[in-house]
PDB file of N, CA and C in Angstrom:
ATOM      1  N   UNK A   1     -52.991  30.716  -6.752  1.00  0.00           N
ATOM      2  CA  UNK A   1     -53.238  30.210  -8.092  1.00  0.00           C
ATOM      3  C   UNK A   1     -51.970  30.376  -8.924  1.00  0.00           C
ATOM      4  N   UNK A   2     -51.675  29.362  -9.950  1.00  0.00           N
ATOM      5  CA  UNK A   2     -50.542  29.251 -10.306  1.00  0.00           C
ATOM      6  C   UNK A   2     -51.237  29.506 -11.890  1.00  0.00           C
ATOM      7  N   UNK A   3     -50.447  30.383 -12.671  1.00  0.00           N
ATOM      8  CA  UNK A   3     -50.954  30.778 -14.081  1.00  0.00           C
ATOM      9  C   UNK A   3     -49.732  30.295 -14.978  1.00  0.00           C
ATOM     10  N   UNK A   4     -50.248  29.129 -15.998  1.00  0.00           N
ATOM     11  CA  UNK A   4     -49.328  28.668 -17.128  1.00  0.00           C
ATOM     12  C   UNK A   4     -49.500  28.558 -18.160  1.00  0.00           C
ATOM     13  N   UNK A   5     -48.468  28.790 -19.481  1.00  0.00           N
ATOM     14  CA  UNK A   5     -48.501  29.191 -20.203  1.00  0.00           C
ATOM     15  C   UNK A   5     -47.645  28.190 -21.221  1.00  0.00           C
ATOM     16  N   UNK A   6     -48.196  27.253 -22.180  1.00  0.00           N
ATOM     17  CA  UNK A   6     -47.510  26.131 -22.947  1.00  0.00           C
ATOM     18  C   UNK A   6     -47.541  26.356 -24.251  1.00  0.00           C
ATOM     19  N   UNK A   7     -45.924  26.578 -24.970  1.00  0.00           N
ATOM     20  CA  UNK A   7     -46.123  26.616 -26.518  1.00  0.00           C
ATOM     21  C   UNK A   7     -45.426  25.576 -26.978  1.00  0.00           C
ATOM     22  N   UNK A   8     -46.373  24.357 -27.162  1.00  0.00           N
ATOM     23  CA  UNK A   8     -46.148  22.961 -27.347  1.00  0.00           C
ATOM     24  C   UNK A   8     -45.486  23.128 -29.102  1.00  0.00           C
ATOM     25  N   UNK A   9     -44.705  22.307 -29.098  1.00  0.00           N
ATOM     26  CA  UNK A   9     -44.034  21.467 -29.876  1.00  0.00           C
ATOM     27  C   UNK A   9     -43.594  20.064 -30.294  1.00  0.00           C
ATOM     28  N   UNK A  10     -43.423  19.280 -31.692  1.00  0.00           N
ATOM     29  CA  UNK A  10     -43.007  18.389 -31.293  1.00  0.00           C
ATOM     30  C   UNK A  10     -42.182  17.580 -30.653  1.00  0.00           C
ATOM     31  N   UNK A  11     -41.008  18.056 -30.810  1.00  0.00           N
ATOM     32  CA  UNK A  11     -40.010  17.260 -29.453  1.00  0.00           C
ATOM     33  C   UNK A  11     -39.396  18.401 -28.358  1.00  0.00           C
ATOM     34  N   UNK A  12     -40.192  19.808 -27.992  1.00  0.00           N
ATOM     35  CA  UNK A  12     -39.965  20.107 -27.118  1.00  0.00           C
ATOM     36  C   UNK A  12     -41.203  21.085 -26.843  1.00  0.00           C
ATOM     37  N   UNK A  13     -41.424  22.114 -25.883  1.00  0.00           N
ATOM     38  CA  UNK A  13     -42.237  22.791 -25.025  1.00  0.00           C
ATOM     39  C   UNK A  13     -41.234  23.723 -24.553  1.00  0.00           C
ATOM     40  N   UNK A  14     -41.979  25.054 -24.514  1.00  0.00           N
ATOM     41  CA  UNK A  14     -41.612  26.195 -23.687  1.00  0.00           C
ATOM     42  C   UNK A  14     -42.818  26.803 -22.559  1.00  0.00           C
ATOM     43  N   UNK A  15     -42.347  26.518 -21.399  1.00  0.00           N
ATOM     44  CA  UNK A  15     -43.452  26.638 -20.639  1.00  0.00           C
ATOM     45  C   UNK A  15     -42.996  28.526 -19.479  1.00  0.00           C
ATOM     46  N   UNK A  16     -43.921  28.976 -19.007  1.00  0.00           N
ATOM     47  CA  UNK A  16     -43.652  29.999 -18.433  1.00  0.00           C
ATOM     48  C   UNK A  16     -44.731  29.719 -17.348  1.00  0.00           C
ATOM     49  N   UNK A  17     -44.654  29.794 -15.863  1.00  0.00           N
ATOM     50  CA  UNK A  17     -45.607  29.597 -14.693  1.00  0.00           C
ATOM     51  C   UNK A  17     -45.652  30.613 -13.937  1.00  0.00           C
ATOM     52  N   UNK A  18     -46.419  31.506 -13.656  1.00  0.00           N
ATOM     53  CA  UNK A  18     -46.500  32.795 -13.015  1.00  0.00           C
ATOM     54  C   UNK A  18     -47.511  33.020 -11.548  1.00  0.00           C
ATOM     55  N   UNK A  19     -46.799  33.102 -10.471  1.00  0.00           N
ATOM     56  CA  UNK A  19     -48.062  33.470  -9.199  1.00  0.00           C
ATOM     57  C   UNK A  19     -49.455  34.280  -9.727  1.00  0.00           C
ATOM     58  N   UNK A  20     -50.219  34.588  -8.922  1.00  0.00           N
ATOM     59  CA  UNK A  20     -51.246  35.544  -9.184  1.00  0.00           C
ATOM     60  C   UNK A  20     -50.888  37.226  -9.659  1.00  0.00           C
ATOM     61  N   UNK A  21     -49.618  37.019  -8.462  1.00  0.00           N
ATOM     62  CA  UNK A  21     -48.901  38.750  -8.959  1.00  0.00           C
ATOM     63  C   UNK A  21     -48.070  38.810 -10.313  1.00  0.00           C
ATOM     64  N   UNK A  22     -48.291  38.104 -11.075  1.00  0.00           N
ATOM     65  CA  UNK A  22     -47.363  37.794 -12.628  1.00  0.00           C
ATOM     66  C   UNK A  22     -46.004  37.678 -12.024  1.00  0.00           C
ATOM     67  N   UNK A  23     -45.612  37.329 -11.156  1.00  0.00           N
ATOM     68  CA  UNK A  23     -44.060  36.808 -10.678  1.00  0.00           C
ATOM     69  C   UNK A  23     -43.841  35.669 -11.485  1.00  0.00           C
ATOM     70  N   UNK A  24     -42.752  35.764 -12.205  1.00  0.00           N
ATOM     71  CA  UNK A  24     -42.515  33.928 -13.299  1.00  0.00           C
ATOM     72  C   UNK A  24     -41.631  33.135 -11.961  1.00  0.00           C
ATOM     73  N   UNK A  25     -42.614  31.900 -11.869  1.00  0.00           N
ATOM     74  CA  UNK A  25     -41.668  31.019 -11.032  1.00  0.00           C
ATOM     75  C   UNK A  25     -41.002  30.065 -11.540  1.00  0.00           C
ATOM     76  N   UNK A  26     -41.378  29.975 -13.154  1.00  0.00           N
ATOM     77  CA  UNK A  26     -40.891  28.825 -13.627  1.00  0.00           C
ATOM     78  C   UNK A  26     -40.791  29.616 -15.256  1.00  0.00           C
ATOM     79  N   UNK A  27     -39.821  28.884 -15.993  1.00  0.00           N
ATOM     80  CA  UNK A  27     -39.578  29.852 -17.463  1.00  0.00           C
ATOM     81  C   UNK A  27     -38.771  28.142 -17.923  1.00  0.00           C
ATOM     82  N   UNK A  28     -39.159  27.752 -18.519  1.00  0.00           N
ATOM     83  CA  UNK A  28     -38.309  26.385 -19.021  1.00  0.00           C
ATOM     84  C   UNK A  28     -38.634  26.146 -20.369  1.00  0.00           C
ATOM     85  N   UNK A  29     -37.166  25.505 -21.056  1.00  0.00           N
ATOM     86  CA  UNK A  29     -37.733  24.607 -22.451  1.00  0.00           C
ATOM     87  C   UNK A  29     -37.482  23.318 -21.774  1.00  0.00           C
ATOM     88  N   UNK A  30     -38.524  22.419 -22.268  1.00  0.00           N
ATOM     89  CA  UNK A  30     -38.521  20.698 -21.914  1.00  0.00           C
ATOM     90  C   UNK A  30     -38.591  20.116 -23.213  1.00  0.00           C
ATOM     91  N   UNK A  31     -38.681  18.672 -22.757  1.00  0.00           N
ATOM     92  CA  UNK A  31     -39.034  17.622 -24.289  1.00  0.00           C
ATOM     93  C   UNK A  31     -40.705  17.851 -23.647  1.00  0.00           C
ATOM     94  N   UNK A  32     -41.123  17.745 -24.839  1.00  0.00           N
ATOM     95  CA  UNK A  32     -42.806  17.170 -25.243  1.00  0.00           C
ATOM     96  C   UNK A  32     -43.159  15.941 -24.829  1.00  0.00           C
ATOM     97  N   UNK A  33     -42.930  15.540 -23.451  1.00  0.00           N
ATOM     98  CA  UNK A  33     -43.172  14.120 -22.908  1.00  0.00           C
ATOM     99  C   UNK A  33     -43.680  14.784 -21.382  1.00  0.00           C
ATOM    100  N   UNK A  34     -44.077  13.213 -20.661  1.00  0.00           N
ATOM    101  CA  UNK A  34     -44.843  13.700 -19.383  1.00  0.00           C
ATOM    102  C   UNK A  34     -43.593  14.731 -18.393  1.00  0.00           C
ATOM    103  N   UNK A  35     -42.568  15.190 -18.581  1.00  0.00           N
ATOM    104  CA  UNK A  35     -41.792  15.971 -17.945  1.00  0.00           C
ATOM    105  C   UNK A  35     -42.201  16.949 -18.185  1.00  0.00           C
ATOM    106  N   UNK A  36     -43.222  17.455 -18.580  1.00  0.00           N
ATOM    107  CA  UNK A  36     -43.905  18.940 -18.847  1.00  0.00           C
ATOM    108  C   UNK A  36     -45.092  19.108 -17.516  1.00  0.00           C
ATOM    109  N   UNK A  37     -45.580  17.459 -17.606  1.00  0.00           N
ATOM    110  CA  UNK A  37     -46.659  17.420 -16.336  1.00  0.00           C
ATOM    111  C   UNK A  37     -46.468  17.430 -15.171  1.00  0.00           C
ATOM    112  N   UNK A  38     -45.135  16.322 -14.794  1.00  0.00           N
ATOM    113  CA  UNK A  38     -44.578  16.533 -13.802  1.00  0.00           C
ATOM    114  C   UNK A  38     -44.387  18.079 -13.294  1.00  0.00           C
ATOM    115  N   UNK A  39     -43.656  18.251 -13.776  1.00  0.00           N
ATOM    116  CA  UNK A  39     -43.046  20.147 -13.511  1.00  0.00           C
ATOM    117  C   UNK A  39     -44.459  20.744 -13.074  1.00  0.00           C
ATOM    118  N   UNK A  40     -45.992  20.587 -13.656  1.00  0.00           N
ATOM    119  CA  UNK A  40     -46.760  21.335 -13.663  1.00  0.00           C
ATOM    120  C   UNK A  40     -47.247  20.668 -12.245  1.00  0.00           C
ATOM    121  N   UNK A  41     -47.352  19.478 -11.987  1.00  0.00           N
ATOM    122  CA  UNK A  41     -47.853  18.594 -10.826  1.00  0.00           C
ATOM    123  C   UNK A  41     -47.352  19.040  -9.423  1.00  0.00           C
ATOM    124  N   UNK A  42     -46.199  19.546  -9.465  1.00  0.00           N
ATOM    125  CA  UNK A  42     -45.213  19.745  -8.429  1.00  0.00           C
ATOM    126  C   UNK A  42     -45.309  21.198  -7.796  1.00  0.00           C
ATOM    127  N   UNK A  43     -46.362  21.619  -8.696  1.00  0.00           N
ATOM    128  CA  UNK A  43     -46.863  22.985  -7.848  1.00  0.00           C
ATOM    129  C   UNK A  43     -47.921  22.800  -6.901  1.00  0.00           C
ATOM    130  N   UNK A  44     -47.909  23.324  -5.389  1.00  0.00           N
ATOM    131  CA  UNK A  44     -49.015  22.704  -4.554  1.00  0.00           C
ATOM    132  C   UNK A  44     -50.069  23.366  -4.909  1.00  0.00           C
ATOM    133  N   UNK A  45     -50.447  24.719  -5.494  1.00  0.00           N
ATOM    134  CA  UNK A  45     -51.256  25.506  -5.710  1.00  0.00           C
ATOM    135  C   UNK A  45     -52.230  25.018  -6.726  1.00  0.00           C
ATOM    136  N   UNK A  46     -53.630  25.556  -6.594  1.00  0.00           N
ATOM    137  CA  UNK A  46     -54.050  24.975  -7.997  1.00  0.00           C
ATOM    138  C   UNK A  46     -53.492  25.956  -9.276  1.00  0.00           C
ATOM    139  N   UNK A  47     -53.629  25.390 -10.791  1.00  0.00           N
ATOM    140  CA  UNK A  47     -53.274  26.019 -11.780  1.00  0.00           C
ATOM    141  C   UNK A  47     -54.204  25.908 -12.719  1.00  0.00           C
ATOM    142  N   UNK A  48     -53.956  27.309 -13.365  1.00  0.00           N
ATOM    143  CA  UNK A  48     -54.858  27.299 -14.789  1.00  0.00           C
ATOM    144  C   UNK A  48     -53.531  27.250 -15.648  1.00  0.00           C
ATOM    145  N   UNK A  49     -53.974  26.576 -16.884  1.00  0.00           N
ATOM    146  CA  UNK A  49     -52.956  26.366 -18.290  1.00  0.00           C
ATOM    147  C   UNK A  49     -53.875  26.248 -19.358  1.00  0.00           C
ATOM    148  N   UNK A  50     -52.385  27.303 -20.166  1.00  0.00           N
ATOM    149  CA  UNK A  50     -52.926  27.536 -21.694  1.00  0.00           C
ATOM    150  C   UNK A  50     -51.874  26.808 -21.975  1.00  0.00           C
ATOM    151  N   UNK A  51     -52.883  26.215 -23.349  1.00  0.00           N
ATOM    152  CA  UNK A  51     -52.271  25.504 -24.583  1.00  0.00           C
ATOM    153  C   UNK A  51     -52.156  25.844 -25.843  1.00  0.00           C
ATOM    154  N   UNK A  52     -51.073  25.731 -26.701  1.00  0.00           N
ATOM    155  CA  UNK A  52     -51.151  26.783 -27.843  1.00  0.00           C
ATOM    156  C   UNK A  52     -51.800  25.216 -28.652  1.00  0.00           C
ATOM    157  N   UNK A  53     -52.820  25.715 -29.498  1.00  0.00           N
ATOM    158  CA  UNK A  53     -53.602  24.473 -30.115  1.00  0.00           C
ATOM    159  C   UNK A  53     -52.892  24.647 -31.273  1.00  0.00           C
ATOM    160  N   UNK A  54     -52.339  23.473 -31.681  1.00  0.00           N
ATOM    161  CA  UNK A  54     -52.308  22.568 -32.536  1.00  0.00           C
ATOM    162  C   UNK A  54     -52.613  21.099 -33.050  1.00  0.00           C
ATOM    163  N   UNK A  55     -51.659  20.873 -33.827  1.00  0.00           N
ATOM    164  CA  UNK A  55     -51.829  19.109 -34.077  1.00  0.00           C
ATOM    165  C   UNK A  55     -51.922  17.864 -33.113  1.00  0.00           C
ATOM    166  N   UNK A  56     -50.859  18.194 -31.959  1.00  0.00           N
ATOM    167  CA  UNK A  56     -50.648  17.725 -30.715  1.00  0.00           C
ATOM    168  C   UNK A  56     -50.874  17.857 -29.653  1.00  0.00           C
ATOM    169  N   UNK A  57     -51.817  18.429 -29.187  1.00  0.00           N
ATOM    170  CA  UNK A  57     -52.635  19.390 -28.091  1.00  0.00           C
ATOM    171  C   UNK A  57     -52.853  18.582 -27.332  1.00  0.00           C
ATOM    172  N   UNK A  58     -53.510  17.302 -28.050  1.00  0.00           N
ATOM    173  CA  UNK A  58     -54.860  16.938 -26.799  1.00  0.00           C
ATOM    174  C   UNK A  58     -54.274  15.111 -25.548  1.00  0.00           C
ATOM    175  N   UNK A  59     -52.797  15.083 -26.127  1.00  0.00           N
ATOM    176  CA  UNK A  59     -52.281  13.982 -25.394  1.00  0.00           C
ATOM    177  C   UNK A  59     -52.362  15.001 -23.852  1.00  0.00           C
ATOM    178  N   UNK A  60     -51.456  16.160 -23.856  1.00  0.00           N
ATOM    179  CA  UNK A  60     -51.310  17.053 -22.931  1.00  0.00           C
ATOM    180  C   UNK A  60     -52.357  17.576 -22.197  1.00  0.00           C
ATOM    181  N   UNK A  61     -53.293  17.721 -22.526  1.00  0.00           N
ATOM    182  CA  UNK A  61     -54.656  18.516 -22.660  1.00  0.00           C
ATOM    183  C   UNK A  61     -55.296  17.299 -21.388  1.00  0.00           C
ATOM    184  N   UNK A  62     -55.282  16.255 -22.153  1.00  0.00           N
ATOM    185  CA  UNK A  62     -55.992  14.506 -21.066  1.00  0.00           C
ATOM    186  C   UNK A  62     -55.257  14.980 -19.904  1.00  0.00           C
ATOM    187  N   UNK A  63     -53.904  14.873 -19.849  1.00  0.00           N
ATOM    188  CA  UNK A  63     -53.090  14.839 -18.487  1.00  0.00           C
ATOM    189  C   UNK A  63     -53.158  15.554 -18.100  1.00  0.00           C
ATOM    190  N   UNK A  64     -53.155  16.799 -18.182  1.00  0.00           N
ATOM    191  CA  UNK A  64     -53.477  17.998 -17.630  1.00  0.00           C
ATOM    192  C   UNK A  64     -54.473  18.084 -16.356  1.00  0.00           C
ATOM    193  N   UNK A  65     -55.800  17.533 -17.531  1.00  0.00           N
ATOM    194  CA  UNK A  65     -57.034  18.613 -17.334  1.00  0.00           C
ATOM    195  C   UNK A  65     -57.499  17.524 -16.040  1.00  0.00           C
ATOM    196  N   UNK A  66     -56.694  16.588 -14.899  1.00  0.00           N
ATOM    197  CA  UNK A  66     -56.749  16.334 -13.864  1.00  0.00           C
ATOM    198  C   UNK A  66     -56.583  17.157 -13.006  1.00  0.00           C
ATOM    199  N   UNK A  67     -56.951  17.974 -11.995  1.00  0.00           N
ATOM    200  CA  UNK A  67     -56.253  18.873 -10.875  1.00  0.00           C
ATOM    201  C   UNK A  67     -55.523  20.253 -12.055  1.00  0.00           C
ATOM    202  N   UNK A  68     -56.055  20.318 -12.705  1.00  0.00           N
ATOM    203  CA  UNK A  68     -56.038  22.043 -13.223  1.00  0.00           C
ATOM    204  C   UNK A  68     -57.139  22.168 -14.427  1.00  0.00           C
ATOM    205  N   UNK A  69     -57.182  23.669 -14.280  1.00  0.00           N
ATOM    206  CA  UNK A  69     -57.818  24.612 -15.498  1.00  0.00           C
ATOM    207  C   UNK A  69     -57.326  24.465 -16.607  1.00  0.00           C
ATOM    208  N   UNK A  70     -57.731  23.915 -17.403  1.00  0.00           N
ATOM    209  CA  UNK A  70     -57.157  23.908 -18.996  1.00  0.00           C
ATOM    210  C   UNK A  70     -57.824  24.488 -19.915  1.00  0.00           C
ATOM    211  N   UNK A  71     -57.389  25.184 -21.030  1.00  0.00           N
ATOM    212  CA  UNK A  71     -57.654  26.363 -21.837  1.00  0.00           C
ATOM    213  C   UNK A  71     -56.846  25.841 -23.239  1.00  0.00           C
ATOM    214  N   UNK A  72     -57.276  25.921 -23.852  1.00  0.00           N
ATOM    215  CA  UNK A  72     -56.609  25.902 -25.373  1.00  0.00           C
ATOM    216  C   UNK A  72     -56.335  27.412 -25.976  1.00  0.00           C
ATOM    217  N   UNK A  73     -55.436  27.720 -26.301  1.00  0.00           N
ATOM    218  CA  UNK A  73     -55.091  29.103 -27.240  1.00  0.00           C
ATOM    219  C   UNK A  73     -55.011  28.623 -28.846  1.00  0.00           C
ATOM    220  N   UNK A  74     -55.777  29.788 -29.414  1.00  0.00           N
ATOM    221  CA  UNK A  74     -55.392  29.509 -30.800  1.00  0.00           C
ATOM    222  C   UNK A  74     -54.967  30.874 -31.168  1.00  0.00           C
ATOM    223  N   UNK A  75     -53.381  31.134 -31.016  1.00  0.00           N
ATOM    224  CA  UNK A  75     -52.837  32.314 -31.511  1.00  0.00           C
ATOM    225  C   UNK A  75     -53.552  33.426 -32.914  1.00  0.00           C
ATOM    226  N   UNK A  76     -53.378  32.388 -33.746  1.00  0.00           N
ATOM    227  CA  UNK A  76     -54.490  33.696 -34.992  1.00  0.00           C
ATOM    228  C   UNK A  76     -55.533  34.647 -34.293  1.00  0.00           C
ATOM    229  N   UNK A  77     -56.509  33.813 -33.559  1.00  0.00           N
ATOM    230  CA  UNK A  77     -57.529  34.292 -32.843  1.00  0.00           C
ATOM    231  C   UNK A  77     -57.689  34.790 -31.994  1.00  0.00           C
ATOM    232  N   UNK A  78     -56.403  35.113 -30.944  1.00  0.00           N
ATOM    233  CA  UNK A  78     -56.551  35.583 -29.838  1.00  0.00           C
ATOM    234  C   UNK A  78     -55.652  37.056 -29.482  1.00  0.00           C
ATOM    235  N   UNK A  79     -55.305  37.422 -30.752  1.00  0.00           N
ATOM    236  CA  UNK A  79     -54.836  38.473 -30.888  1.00  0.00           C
ATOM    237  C   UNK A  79     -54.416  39.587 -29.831  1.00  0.00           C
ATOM    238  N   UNK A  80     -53.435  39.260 -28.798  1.00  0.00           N
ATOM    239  CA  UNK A  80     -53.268  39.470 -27.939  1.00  0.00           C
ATOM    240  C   UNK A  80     -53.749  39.074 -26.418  1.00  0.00           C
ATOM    241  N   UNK A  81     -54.728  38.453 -26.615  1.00  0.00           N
ATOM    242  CA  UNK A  81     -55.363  37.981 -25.430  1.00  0.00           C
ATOM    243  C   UNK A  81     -54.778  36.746 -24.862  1.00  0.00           C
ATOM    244  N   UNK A  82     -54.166  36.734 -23.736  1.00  0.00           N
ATOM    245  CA  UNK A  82     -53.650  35.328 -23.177  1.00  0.00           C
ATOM    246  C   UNK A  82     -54.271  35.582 -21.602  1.00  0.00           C
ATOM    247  N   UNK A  83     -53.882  33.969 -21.298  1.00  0.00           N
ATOM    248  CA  UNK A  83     -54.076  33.695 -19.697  1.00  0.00           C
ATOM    249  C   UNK A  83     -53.499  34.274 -18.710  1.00  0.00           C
ATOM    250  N   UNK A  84     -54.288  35.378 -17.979  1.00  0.00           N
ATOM    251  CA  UNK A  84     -53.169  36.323 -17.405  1.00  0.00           C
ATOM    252  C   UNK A  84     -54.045  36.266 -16.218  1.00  0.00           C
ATOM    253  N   UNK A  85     -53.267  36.786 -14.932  1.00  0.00           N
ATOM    254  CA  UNK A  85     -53.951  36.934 -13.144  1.00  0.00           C
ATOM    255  C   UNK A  85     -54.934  38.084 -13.413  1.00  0.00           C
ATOM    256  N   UNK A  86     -56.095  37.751 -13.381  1.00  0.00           N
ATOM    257  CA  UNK A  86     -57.316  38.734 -13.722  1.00  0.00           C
ATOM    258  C   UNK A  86     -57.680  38.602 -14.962  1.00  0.00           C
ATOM    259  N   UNK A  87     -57.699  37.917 -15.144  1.00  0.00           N
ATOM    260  CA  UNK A  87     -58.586  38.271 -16.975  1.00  0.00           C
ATOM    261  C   UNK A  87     -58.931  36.732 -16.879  1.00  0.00           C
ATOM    262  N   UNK A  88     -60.261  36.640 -17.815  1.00  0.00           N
ATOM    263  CA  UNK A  88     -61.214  35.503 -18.135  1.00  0.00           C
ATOM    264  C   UNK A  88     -61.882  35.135 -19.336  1.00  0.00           C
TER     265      UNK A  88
END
């Protein structure tokens, strides 16, 4: 299982992708276009991904939520709690 982690923006994304053992296999800034999906597509494993919710969430969110786990984060609210290997 591949664990990811998206703090979307408008013209770019910071993404972080971690094995089950929290190993980061991937740590990137991209543009905010389908080169965020690609990158995520190209893992053979399945994946869960968080999204930091905002204004622009849900173009990403559609493409995504084909062949992975998708999760919305809303930072205020989650007060430390993120998508991590073991936790639900």
């Amino acid at each position: 299982m591949i664990y990811a982690g998206l703090d979307l923006h408008r013209r770019f994304s910071f993404l972080t992708a971690m094995d089950a053992e929290g190993k980061i296999l991937r740590q990137r800034k991209l543009p905010s276009n389908g080169e965020v999906v690609e990158l995520l597509k190209g893992f053979a494993e399945p994946k869960e991904v968080a999204i930091e919710a905002n204004p622009s969430w849900y173009w990403l969110y559609y493409l995504l939520e084909e062949g992975s786990g998708v999760r919305l984060s809303h930072p205020p609210e989650d007060q430390g709690h993120c998508l991590c290997p073991g936790e639900d």
